[in-house]
N, C-alpha and C. Protein backbone atom coordinates (compact mmCIF):
# COMPACT_ATOMS: atom_id res chain seq x y z
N UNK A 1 0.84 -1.17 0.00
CA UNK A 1 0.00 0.00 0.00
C UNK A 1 0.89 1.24 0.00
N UNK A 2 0.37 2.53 -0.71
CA UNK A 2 1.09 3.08 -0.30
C UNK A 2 1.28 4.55 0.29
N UNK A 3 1.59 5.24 0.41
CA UNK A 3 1.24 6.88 1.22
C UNK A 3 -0.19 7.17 1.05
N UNK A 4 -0.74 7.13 -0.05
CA UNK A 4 -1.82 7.89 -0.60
C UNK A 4 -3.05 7.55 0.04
N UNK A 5 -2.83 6.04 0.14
CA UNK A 5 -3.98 5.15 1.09
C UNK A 5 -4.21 5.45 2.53
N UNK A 6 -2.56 5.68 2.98
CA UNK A 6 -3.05 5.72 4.24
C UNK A 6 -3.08 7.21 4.33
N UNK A 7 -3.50 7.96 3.75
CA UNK A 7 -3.95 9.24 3.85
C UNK A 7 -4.57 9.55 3.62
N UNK A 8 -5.85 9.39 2.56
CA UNK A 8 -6.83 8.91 2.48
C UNK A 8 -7.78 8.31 3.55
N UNK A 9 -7.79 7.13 4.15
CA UNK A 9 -7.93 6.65 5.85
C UNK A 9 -7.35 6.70 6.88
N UNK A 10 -6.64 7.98 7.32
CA UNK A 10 -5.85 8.18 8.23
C UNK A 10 -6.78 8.14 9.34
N UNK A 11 -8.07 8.61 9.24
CA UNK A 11 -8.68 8.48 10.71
C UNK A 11 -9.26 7.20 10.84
N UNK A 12 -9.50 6.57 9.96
CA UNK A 12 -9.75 5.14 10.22
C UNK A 12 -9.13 4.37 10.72
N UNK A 13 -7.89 4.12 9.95
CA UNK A 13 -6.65 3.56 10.24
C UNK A 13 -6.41 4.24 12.33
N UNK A 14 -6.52 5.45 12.49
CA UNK A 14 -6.47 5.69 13.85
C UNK A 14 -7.11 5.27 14.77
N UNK A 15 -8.24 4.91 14.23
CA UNK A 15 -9.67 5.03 15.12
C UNK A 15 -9.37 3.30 15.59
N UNK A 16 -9.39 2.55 14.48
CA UNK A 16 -8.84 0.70 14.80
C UNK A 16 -7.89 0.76 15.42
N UNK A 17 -6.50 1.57 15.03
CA UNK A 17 -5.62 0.88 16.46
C UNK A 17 -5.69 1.80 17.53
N UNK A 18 -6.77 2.92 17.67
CA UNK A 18 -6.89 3.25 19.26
C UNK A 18 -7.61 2.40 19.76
N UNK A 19 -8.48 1.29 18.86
CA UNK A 19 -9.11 0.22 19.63
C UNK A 19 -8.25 -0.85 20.17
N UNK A 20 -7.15 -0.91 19.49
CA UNK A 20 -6.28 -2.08 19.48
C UNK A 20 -5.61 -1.80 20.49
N UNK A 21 -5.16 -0.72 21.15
CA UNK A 21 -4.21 -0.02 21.61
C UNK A 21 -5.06 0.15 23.19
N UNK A 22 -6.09 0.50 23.23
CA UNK A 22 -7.06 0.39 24.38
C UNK A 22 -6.83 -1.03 24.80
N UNK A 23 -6.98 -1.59 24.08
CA UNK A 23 -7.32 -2.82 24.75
C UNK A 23 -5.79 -4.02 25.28
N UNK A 24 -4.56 -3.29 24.18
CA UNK A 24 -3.60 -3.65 25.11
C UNK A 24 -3.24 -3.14 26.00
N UNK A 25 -3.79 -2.04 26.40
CA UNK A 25 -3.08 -1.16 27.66
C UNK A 25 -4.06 -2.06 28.95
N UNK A 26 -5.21 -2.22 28.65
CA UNK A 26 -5.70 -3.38 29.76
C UNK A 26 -5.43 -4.59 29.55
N UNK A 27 -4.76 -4.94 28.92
CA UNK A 27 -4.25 -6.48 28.79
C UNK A 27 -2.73 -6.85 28.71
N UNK A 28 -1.91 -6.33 29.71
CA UNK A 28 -0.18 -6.15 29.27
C UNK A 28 0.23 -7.73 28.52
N UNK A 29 -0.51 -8.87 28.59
CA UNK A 29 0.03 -9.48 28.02
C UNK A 29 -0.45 -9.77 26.96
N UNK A 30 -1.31 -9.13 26.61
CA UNK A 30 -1.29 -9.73 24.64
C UNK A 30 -0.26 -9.27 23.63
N UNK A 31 -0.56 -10.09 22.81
CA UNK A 31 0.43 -10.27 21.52
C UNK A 31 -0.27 -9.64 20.26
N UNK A 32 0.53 -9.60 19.52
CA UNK A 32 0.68 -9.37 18.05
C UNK A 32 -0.24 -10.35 17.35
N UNK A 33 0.47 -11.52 17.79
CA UNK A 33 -0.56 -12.87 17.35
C UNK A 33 -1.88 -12.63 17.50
N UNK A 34 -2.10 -12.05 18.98
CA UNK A 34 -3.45 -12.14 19.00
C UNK A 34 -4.53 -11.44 18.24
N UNK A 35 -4.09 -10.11 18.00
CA UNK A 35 -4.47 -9.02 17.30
C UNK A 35 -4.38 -9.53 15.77
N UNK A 36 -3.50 -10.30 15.11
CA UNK A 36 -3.24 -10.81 13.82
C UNK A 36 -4.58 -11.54 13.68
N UNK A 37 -4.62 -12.59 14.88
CA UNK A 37 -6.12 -13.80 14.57
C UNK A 37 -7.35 -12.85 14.27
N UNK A 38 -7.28 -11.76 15.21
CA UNK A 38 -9.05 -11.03 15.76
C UNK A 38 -9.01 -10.48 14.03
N UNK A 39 -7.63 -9.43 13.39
CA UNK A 39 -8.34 -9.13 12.38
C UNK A 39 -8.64 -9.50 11.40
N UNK A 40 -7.86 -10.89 11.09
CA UNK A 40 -8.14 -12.21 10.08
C UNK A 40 -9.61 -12.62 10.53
N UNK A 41 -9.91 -12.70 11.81
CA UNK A 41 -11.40 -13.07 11.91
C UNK A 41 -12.15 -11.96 11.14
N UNK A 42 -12.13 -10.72 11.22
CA UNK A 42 -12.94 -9.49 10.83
C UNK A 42 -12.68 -9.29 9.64
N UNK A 43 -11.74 -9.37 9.52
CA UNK A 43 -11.64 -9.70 7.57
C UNK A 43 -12.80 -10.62 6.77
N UNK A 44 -12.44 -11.84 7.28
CA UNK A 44 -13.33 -12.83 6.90
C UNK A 44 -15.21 -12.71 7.22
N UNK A 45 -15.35 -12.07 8.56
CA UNK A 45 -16.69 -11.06 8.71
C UNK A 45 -17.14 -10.40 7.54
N UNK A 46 -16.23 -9.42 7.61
CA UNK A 46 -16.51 -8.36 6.41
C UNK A 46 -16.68 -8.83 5.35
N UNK A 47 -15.59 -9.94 4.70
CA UNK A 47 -15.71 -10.20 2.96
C UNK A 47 -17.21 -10.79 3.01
N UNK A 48 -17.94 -11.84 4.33
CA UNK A 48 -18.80 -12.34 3.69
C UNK A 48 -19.81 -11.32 3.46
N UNK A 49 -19.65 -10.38 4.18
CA UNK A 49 -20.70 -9.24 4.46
C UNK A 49 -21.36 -8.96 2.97
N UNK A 50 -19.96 -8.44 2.53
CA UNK A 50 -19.46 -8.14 1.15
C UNK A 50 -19.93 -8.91 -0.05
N UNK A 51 -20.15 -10.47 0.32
CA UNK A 51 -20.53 -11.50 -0.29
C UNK A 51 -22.14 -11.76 -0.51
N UNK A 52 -23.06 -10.99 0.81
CA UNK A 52 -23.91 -11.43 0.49
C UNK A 52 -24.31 -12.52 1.43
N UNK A 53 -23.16 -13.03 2.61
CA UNK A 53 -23.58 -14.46 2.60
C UNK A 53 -23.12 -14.20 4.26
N UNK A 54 -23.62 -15.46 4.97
CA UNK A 54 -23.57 -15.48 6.35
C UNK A 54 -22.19 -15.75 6.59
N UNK A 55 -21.51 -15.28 7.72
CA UNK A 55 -20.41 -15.39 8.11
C UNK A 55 -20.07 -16.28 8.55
N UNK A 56 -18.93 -17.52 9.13
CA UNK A 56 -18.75 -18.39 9.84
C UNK A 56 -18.76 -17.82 11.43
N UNK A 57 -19.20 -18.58 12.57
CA UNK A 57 -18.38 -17.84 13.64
C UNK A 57 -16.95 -17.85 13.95
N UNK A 58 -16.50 -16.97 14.22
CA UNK A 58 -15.06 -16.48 14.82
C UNK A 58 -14.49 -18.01 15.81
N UNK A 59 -13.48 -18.36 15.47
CA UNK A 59 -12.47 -19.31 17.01
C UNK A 59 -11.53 -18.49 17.02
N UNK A 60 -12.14 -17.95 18.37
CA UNK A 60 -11.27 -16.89 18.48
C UNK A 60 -11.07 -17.31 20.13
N UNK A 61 -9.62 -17.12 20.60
CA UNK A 61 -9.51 -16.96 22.25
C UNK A 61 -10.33 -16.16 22.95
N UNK A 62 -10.39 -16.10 24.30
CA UNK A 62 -10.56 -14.89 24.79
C UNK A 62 -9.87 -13.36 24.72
N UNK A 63 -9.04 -13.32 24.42
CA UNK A 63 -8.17 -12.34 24.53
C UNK A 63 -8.78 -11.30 22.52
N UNK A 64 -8.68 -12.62 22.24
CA UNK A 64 -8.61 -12.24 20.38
C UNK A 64 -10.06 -12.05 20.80
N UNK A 65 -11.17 -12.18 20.91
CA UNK A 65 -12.84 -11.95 21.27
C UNK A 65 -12.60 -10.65 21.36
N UNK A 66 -11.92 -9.92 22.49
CA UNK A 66 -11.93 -8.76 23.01
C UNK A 66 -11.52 -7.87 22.20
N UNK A 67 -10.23 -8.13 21.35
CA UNK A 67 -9.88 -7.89 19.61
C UNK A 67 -11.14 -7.16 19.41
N UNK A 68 -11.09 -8.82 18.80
CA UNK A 68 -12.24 -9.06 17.37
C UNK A 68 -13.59 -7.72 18.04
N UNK A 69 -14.01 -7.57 19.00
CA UNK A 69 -15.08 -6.99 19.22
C UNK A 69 -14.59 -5.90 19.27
N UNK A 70 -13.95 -5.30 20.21
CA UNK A 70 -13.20 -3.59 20.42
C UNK A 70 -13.34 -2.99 18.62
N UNK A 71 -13.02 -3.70 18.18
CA UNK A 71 -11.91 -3.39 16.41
C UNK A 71 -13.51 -3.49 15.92
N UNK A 72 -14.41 -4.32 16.03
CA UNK A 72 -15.82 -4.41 15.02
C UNK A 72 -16.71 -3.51 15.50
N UNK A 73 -16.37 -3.13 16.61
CA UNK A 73 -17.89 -1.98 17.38
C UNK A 73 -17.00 -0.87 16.17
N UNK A 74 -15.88 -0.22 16.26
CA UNK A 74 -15.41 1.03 15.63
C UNK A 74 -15.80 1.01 13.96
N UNK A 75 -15.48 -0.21 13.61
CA UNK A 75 -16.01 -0.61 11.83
C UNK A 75 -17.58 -0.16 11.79
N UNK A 76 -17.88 -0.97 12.73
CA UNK A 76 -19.43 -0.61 12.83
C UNK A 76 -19.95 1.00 12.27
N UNK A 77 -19.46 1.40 13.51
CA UNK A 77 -19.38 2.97 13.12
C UNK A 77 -18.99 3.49 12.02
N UNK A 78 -17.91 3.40 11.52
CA UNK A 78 -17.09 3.76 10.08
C UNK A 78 -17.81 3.28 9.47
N UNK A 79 -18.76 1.68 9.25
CA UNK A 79 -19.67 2.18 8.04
C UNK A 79 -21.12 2.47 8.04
N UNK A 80 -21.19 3.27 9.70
CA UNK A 80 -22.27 3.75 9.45
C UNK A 80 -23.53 2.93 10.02
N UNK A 81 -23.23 1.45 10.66
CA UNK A 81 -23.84 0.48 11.11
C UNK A 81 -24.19 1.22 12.80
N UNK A 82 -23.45 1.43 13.24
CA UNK A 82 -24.07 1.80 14.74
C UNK A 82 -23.45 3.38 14.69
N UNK A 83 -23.95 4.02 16.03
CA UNK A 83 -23.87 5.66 16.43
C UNK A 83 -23.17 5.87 17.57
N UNK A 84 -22.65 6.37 17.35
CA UNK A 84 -21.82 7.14 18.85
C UNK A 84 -22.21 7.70 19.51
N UNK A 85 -22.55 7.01 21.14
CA UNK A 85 -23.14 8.00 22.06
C UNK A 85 -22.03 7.98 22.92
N UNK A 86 -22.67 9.05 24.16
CA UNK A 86 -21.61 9.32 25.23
C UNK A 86 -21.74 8.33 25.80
N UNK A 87 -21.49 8.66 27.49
CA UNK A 87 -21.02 7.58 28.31
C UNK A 87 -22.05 7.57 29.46
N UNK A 88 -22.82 8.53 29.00
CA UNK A 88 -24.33 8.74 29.54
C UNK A 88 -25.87 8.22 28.12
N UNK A 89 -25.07 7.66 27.47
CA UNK A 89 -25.96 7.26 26.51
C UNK A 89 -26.55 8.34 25.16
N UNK A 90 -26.00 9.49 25.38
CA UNK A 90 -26.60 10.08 24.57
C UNK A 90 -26.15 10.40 23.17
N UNK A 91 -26.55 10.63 21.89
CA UNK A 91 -25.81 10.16 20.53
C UNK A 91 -25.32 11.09 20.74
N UNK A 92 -23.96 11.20 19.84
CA UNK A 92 -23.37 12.13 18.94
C UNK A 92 -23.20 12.41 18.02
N UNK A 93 -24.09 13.34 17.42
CA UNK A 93 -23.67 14.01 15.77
C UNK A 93 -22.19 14.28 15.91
N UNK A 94 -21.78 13.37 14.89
CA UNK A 94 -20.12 13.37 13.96
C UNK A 94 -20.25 13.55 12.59
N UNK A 95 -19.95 14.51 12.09
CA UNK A 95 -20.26 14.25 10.46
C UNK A 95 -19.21 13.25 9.88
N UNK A 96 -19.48 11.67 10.26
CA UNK A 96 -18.51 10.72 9.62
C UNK A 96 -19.08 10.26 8.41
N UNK A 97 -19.25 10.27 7.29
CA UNK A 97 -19.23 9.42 5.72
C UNK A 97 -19.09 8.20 6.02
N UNK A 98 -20.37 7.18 6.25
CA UNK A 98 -20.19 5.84 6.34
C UNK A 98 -19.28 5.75 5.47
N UNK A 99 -18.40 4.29 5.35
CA UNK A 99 -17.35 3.85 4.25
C UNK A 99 -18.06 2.73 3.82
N UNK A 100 -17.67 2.03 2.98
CA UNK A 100 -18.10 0.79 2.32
C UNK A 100 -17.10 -0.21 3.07
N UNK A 101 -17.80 -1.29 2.88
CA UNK A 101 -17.40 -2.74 3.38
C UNK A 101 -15.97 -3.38 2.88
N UNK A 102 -15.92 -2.98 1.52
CA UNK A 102 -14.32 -3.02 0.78
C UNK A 102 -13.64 -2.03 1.25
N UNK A 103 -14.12 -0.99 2.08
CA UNK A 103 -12.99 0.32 2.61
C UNK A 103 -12.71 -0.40 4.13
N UNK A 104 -13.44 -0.77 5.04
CA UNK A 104 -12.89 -1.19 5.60
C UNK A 104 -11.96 -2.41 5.60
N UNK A 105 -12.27 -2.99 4.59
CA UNK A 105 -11.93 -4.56 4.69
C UNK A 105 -10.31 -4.35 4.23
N UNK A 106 -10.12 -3.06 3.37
CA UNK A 106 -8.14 -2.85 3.00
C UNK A 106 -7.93 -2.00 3.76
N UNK A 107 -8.73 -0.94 4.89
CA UNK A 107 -8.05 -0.86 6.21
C UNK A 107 -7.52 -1.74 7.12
N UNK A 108 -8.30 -2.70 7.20
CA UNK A 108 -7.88 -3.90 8.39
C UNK A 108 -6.32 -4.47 7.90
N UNK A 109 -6.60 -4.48 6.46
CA UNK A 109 -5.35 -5.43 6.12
C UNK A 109 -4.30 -4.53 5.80
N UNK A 110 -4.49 -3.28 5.66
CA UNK A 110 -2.95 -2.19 6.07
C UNK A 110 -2.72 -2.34 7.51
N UNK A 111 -4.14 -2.55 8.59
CA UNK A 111 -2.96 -2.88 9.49
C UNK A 111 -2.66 -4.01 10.17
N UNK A 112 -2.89 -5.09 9.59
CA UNK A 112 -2.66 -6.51 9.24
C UNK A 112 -1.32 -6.74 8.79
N UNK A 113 -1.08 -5.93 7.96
CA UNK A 113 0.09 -6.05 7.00
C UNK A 113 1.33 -5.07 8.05
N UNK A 114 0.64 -4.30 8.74
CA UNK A 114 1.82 -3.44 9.87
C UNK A 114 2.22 -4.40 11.32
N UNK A 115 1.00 -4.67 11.67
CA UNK A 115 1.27 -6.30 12.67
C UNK A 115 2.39 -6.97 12.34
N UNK A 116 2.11 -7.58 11.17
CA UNK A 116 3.05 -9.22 10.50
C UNK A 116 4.28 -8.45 10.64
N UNK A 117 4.49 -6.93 9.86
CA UNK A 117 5.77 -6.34 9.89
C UNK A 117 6.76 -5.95 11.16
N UNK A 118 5.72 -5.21 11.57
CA UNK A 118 6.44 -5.22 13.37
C UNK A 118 6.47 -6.22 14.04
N UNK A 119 6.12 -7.37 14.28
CA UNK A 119 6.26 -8.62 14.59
C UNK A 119 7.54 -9.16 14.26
N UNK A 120 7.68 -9.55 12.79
CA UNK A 120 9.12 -9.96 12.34
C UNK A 120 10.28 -8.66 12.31
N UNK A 121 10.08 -7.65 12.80
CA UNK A 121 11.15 -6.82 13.05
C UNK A 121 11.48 -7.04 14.47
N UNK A 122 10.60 -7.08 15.42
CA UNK A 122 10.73 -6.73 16.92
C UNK A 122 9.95 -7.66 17.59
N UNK A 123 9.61 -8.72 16.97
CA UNK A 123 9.22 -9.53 18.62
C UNK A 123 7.79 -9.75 18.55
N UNK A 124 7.01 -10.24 19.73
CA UNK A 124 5.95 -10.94 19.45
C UNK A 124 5.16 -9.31 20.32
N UNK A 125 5.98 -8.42 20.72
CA UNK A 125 4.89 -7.46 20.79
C UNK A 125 5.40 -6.47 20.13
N UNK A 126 6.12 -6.57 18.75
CA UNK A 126 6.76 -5.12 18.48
C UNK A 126 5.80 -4.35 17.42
N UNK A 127 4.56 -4.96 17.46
CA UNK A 127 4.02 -4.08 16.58
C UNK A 127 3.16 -3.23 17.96
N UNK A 128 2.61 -3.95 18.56
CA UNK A 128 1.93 -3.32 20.27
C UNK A 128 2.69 -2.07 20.69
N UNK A 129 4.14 -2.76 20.78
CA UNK A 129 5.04 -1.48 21.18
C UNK A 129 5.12 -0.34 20.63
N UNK A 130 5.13 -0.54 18.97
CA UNK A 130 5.52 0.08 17.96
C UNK A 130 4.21 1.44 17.95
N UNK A 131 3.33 1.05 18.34
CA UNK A 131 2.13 1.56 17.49
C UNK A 131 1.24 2.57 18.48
N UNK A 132 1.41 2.06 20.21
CA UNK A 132 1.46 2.29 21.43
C UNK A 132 1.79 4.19 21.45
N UNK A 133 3.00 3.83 21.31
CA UNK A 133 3.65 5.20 21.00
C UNK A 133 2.96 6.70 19.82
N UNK A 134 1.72 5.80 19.29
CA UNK A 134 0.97 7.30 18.70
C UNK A 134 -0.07 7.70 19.06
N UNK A 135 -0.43 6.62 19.88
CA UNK A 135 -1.83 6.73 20.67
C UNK A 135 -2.33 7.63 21.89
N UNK A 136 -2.80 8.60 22.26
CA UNK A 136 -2.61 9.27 23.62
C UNK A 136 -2.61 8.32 24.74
């Protein structure tokens, strides 16, 4: 992929790994791995979405569940499937542009494809580590 893409979905691309990133800061021990399975599961969500056709369910750990769900409530949103309320329940007008199901589905896998990479550079949490660092 290359610059253009991820500039193009820069807040997308943000919005998934502040989910990803939330959820390792309450979980010091997950992995890369784990985060790799949840978005291969949501990939495979999405394409069938995409397809027309019922999804398989997820075998997913516990840890990858928490993934897989954190990362699908935010998609949700991005295409427009659920609304953002506060923390008192109440919505929020965002002027977000649902995306399509193929927009999310080559977000996940840019950062699918940044996982596998920081992984084989640094370790079984070097993409966690790596990525940690842009997140507030």
């Amino acid at each position: 992929m290359n610059n253009s893409f991820e500039d193009q979905y820069l807040d997308v691309l943000h919005n998934i790994e502040t989910a990803i990133v939330e959820i390792g800061r309450e979980h010091p021990g997950m992995l890369d791995l784990d985060v790799e399975n949840a978005l291969n599961a949501l990939i495979r969500t999405y394409r069938a979405e995409a397809d027309d056709r019922p999804a398989s369910p997820p075998r997913l750990s516990e840890m990858e569940e928490e993934i897989y769900e954190g990362v699908k409530s935010m998609c949700e949103l991005r295409l427009g499937h659920a609304e953002l309320t506060t923390k008192d329940g109440q919505p929020v007008n965002l002027p977000i542009e649902p995306l399509a199901v193929e927009e999310i589905v080559a977000c996940l896998k840019r950062i699918q494809h940044s996982v596998r990479r920081w992984s084989k550079r640094h370790g079984r949490r070097g993409y966690l580590d790596f990525v940690q660092q842009f997140i507030p």
